[in-house]
N, C-alpha and C. Protein backbone atom coordinates (compact mmCIF):
# COMPACT_ATOMS: atom_id res chain seq x y z
N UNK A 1 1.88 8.38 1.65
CA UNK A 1 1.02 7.70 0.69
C UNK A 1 0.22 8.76 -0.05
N UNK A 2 0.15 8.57 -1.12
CA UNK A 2 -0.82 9.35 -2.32
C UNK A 2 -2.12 9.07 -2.44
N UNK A 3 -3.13 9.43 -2.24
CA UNK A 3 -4.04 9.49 -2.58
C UNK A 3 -5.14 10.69 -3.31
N UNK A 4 -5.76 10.05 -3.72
CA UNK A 4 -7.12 11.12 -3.77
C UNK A 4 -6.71 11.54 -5.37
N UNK A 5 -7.83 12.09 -6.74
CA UNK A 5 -8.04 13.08 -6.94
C UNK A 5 -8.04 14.43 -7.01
N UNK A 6 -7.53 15.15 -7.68
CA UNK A 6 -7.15 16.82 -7.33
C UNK A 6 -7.48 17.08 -9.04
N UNK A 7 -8.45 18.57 -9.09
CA UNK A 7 -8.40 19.24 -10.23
C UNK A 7 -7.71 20.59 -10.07
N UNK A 8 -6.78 20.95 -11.41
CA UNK A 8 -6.13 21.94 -11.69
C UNK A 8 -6.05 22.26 -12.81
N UNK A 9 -5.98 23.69 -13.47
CA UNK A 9 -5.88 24.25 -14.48
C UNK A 9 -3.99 24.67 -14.65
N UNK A 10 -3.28 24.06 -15.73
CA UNK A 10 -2.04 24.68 -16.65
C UNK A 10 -2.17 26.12 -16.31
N UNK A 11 -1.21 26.85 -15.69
CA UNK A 11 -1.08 27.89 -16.26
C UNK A 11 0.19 28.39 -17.39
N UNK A 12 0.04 29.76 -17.89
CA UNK A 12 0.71 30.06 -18.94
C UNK A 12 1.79 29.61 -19.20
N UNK A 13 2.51 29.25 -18.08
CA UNK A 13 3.92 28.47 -17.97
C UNK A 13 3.99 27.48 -17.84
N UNK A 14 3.26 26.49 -17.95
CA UNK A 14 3.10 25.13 -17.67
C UNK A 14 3.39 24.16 -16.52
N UNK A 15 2.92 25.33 -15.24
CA UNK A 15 3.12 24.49 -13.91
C UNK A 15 1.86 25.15 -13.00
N UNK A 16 2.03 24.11 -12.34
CA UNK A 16 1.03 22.99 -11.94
C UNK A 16 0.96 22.74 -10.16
N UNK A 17 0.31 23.21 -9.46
CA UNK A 17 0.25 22.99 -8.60
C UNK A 17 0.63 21.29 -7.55
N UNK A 18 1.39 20.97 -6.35
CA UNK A 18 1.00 19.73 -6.03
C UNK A 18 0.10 20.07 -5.07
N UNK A 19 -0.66 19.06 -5.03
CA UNK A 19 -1.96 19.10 -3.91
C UNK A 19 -1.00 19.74 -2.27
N UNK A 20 -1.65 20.51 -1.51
CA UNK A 20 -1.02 21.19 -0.28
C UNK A 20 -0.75 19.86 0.48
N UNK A 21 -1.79 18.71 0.80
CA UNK A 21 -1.44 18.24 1.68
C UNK A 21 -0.18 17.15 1.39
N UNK A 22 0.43 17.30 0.36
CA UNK A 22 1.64 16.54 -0.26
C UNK A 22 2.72 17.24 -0.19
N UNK A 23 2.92 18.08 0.32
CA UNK A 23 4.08 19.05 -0.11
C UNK A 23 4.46 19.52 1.31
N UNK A 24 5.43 17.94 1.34
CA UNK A 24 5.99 17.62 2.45
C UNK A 24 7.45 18.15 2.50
N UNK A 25 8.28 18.04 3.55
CA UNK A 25 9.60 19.42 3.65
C UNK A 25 10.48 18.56 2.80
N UNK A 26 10.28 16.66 2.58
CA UNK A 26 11.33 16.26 1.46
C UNK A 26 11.08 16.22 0.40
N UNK A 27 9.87 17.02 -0.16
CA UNK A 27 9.29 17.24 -1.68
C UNK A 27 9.90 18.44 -1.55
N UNK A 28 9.57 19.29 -1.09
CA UNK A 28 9.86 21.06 -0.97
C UNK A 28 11.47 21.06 -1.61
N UNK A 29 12.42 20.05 -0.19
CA UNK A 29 13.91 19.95 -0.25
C UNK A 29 14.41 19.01 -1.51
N UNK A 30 14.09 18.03 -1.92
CA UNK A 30 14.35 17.39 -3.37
C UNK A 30 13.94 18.03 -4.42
N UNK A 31 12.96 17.98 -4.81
CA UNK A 31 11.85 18.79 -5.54
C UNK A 31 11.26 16.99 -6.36
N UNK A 32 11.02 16.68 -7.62
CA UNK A 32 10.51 15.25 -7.84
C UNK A 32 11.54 15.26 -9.26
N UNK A 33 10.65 13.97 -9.37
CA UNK A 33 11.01 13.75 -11.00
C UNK A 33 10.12 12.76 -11.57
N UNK A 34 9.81 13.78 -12.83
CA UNK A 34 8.41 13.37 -13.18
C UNK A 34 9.19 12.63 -15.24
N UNK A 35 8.11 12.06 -15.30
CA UNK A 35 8.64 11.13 -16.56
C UNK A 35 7.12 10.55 -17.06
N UNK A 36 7.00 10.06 -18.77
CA UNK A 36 6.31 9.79 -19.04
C UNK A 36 5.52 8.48 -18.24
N UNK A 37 4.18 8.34 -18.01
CA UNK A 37 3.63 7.31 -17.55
C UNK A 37 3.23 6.34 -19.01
N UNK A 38 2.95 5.16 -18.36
CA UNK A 38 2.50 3.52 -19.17
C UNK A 38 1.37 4.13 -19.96
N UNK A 39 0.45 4.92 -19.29
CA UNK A 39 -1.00 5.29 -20.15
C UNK A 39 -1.16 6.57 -20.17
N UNK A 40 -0.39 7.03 -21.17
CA UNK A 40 -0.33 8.45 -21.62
C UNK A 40 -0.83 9.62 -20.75
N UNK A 41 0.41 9.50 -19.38
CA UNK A 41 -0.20 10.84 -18.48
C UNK A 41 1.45 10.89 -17.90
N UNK A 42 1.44 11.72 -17.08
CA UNK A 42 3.16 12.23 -16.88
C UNK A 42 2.86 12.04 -15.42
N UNK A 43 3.80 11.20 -14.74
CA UNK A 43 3.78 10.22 -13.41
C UNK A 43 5.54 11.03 -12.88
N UNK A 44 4.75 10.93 -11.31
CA UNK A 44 5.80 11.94 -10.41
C UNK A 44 5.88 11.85 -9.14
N UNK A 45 7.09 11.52 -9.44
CA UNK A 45 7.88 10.40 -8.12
C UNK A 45 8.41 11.53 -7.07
N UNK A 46 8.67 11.09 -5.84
CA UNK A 46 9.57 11.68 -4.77
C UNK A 46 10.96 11.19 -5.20
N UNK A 47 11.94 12.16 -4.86
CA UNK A 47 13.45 11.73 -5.59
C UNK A 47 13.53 10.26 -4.67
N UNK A 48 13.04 9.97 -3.74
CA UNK A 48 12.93 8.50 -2.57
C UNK A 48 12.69 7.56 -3.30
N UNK A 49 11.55 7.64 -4.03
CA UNK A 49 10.62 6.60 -4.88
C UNK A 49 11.08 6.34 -5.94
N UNK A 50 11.84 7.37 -6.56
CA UNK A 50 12.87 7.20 -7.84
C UNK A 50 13.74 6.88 -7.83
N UNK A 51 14.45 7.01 -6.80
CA UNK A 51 15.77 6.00 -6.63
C UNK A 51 15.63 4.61 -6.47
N UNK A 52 14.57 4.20 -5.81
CA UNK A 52 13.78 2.70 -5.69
C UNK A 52 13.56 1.89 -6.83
N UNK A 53 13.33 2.90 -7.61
CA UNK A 53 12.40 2.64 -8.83
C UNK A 53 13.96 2.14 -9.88
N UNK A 54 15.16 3.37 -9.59
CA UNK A 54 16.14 3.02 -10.36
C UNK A 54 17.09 2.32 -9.97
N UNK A 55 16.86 1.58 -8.77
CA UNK A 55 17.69 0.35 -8.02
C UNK A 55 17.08 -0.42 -8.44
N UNK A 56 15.78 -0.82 -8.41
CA UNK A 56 14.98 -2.17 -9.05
C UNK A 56 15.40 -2.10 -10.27
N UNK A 57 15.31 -1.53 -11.16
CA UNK A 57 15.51 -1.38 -12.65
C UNK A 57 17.14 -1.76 -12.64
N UNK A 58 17.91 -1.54 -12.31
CA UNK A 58 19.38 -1.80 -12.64
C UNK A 58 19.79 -2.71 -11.71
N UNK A 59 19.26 -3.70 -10.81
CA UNK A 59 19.08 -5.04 -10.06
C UNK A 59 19.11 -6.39 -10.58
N UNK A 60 18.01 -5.95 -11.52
CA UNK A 60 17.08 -7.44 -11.74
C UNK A 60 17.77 -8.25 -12.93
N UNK A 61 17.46 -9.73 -12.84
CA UNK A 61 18.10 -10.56 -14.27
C UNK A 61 17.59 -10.15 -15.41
N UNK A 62 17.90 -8.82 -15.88
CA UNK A 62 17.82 -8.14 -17.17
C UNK A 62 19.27 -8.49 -18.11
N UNK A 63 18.93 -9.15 -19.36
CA UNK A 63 20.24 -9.16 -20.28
C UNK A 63 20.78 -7.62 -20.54
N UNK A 64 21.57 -7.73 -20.69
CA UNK A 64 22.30 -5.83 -20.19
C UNK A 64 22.11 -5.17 -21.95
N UNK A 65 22.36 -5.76 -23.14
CA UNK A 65 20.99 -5.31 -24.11
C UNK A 65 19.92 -4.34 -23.51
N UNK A 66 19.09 -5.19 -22.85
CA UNK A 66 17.66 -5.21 -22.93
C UNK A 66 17.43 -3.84 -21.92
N UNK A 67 18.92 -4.08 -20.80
CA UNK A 67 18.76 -2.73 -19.64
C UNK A 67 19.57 -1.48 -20.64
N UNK A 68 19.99 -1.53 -21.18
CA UNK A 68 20.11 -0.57 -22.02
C UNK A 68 19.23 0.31 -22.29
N UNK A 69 18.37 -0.81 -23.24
CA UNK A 69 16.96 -0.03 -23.74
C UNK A 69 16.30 0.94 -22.48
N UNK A 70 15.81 -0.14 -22.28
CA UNK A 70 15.26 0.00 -20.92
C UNK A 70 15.58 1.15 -20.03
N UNK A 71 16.49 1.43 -19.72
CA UNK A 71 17.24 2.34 -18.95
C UNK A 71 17.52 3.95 -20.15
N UNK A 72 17.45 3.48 -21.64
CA UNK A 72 17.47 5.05 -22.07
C UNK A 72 15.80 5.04 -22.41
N UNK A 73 14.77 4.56 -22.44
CA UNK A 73 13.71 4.88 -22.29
C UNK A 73 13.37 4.89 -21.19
N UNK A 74 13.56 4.66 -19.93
CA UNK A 74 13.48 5.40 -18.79
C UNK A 74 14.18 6.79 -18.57
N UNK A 75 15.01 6.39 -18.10
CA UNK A 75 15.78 7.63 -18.08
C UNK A 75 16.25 9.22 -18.62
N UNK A 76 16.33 8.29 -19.90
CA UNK A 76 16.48 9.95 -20.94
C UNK A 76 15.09 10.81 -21.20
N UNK A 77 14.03 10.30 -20.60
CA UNK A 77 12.88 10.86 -20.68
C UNK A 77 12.17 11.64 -19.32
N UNK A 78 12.90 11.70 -18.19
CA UNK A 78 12.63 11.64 -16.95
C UNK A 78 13.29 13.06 -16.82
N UNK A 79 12.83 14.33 -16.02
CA UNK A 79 12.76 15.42 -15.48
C UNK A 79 12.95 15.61 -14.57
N UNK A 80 14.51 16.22 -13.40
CA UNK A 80 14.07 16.08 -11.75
C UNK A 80 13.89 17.89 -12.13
N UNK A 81 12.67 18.05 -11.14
CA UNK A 81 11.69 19.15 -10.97
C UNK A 81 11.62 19.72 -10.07
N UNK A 82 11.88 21.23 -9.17
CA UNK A 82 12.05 21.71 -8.41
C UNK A 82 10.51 21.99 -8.07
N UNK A 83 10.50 22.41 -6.53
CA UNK A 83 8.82 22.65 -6.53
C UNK A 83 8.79 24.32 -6.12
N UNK A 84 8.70 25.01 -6.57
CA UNK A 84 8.22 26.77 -6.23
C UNK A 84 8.09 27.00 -4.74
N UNK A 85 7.99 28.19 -4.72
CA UNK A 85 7.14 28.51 -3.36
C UNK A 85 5.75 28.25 -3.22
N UNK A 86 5.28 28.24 -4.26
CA UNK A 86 3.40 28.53 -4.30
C UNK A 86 3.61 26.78 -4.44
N UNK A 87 4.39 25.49 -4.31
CA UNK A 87 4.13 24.39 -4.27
C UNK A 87 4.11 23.92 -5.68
N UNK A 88 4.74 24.58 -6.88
CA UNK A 88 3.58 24.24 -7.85
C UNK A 88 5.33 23.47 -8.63
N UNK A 89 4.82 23.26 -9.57
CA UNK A 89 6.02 22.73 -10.48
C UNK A 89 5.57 22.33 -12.12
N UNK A 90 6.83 22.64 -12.36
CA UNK A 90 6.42 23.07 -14.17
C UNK A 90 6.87 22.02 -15.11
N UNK A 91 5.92 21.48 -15.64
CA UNK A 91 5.59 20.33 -16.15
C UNK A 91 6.05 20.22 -17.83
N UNK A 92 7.40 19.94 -18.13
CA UNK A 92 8.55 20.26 -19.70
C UNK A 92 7.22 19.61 -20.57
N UNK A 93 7.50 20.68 -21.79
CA UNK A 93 6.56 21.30 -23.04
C UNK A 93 6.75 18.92 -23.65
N UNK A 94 7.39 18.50 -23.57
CA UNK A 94 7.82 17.07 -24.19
C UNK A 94 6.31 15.91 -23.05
N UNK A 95 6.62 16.84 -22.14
CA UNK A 95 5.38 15.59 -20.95
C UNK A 95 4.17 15.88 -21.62
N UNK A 96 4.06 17.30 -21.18
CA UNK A 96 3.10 17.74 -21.81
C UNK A 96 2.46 17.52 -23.12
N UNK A 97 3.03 16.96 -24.24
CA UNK A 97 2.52 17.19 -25.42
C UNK A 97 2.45 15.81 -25.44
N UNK A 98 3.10 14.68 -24.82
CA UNK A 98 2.94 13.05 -24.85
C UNK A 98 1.89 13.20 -23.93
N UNK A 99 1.22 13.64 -22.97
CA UNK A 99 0.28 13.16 -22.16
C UNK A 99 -1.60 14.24 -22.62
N UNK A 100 -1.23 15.01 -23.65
CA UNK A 100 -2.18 15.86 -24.00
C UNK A 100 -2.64 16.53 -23.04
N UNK A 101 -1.76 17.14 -22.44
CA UNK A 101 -2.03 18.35 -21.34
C UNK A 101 -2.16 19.31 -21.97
N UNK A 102 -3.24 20.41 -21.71
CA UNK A 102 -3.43 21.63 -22.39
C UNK A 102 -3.92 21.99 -20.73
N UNK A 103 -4.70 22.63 -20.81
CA UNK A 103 -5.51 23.27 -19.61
C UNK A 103 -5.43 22.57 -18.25
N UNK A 104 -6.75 21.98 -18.23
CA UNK A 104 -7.44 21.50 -16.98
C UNK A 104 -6.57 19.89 -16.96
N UNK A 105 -6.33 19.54 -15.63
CA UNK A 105 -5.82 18.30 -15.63
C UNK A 105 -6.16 17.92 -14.17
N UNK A 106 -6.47 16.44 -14.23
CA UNK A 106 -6.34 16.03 -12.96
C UNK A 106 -4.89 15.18 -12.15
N UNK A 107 -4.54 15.64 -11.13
CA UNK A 107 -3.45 15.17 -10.70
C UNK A 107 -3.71 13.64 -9.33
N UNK A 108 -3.68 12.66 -9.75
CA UNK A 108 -4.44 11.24 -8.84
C UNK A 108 -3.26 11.06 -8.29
N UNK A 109 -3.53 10.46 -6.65
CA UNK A 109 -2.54 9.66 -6.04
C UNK A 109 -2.95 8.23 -6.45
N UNK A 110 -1.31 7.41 -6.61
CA UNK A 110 -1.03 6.42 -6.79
C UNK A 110 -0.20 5.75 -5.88
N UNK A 111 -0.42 5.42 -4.72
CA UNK A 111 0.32 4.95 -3.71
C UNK A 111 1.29 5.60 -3.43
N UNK A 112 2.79 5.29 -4.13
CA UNK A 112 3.96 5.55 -3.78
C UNK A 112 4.49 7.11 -4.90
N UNK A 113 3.32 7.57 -5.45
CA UNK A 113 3.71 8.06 -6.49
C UNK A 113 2.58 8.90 -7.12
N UNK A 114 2.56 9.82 -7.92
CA UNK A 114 1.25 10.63 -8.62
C UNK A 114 1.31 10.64 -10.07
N UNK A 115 0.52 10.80 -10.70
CA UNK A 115 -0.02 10.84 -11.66
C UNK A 115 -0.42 12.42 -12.02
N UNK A 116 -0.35 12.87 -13.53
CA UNK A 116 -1.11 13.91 -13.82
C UNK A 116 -1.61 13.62 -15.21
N UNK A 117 -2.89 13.88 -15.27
CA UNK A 117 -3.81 13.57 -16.88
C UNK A 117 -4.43 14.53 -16.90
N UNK A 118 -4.71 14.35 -18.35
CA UNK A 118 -5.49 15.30 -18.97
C UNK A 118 -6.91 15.22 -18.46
N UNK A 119 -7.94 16.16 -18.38
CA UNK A 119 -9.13 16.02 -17.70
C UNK A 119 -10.12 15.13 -18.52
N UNK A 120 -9.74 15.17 -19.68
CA UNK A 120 -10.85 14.17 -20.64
C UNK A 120 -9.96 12.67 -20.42
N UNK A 121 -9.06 12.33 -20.61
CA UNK A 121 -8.21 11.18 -20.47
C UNK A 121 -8.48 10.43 -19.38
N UNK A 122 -8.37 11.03 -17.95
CA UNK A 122 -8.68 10.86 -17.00
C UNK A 122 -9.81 10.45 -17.04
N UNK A 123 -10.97 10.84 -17.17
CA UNK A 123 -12.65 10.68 -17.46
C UNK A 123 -12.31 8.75 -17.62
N UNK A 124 -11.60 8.74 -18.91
CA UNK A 124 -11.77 7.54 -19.56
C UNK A 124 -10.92 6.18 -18.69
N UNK A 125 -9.37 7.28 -18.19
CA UNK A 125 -8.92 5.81 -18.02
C UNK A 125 -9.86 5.60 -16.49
N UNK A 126 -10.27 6.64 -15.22
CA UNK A 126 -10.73 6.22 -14.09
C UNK A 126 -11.70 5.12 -14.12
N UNK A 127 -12.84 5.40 -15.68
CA UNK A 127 -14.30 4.12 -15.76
C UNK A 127 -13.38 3.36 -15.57
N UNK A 128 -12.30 2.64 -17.02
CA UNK A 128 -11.92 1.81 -17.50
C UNK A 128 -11.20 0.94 -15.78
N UNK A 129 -10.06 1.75 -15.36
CA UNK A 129 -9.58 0.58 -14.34
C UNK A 129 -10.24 0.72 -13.00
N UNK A 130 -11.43 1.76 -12.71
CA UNK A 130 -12.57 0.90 -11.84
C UNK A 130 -13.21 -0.26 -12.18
N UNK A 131 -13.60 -0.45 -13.73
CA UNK A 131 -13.98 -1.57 -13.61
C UNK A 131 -13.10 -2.70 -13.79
N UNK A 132 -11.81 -2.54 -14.16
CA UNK A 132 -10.69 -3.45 -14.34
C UNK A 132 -10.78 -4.16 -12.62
N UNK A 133 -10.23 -2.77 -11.94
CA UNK A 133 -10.21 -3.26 -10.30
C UNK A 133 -11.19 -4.12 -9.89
N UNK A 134 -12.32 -4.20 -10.12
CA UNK A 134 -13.00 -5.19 -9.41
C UNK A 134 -13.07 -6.47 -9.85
N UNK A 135 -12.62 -6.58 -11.37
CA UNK A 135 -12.69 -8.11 -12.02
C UNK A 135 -11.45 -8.66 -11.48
N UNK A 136 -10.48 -7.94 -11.37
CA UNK A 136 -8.92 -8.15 -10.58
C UNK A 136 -9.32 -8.31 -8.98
N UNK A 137 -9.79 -7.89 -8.27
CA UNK A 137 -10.33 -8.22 -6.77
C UNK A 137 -10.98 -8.93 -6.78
N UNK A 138 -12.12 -9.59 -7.53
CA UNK A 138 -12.61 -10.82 -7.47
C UNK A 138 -12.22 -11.92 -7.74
N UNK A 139 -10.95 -11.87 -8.99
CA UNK A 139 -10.37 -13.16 -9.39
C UNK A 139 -9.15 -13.09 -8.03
N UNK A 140 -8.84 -12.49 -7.16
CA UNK A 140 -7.80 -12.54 -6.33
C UNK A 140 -8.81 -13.16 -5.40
N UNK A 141 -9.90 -13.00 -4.94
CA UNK A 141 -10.74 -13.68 -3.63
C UNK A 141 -10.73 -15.35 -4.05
N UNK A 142 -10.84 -15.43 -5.08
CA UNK A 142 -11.02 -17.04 -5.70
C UNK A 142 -9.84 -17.90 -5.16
N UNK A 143 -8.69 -17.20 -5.24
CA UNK A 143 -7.21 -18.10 -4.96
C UNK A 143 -7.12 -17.98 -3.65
């Protein structure tokens, strides 16, 4: 499971540390694959979680049109990423420039999965769906 917050600075090459206590021997041995996220930040799966992710997606009562789409905007946008020795992994100049990564970024666990944003982005979306989360946890206590 992912959790927590982590700050890191881009270096010259555009990779990126994963937090130590994540960089487990089937991250090390897969390496990930990272792809644009829903709210402009670059989201990074265990090759485990991505295969999940691309069994649900090519499963479901989708008109085969629609998985088309679907499947080349997933897919053709998606990076599998080796992880270094120093843990770190290098984040393609295309993530980067859709998620406004320059420097400093924060990298958040997301359950099954991580996240990396920009440090000002981040700022904005964390207010925004803390306070989302609790109007969503309260209308769930009601039912």
């Amino acid at each position: 499971m992912f959790i927590g917050e982590f700050e890191y600075r881009v270096d010259e090459k555009g990779r990126v540390p994963i937090p130590p206590k994540f960089r487990t021997e089937e991250l090390k041995k897969e390496g990930v694959v990272l792809c644009p996220g829903m709210e402009k930040c670059v989201t990074i799966y265990p090759v485990s979680e991505w295969k999940k992710l691309a069994d649900s997606l090519t499963s479901g009562p989708v008109v085969p049109s629609k998985l088309r789409k679907l499947n080349r905007a997933i897919f053709a946008t998606a990076f599998n990423i080796e992880i270094d020795g120093q843990g770190r992994i290098v984040i393609p100049v295309q993530l980067r420039q859709y998620a406004n990564i320059t420097e400093e970024v924060v990298m958040t666990g997301a359950n099954t999965y991580l996240e990396l944003w920009s440090k000002q982005q981040w700022a904005i979306e964390k207010t925004s769906s803390q306070e989302e989360a609790w109007h969503i946890i309260e209308s769930l206590e009601r039912h």
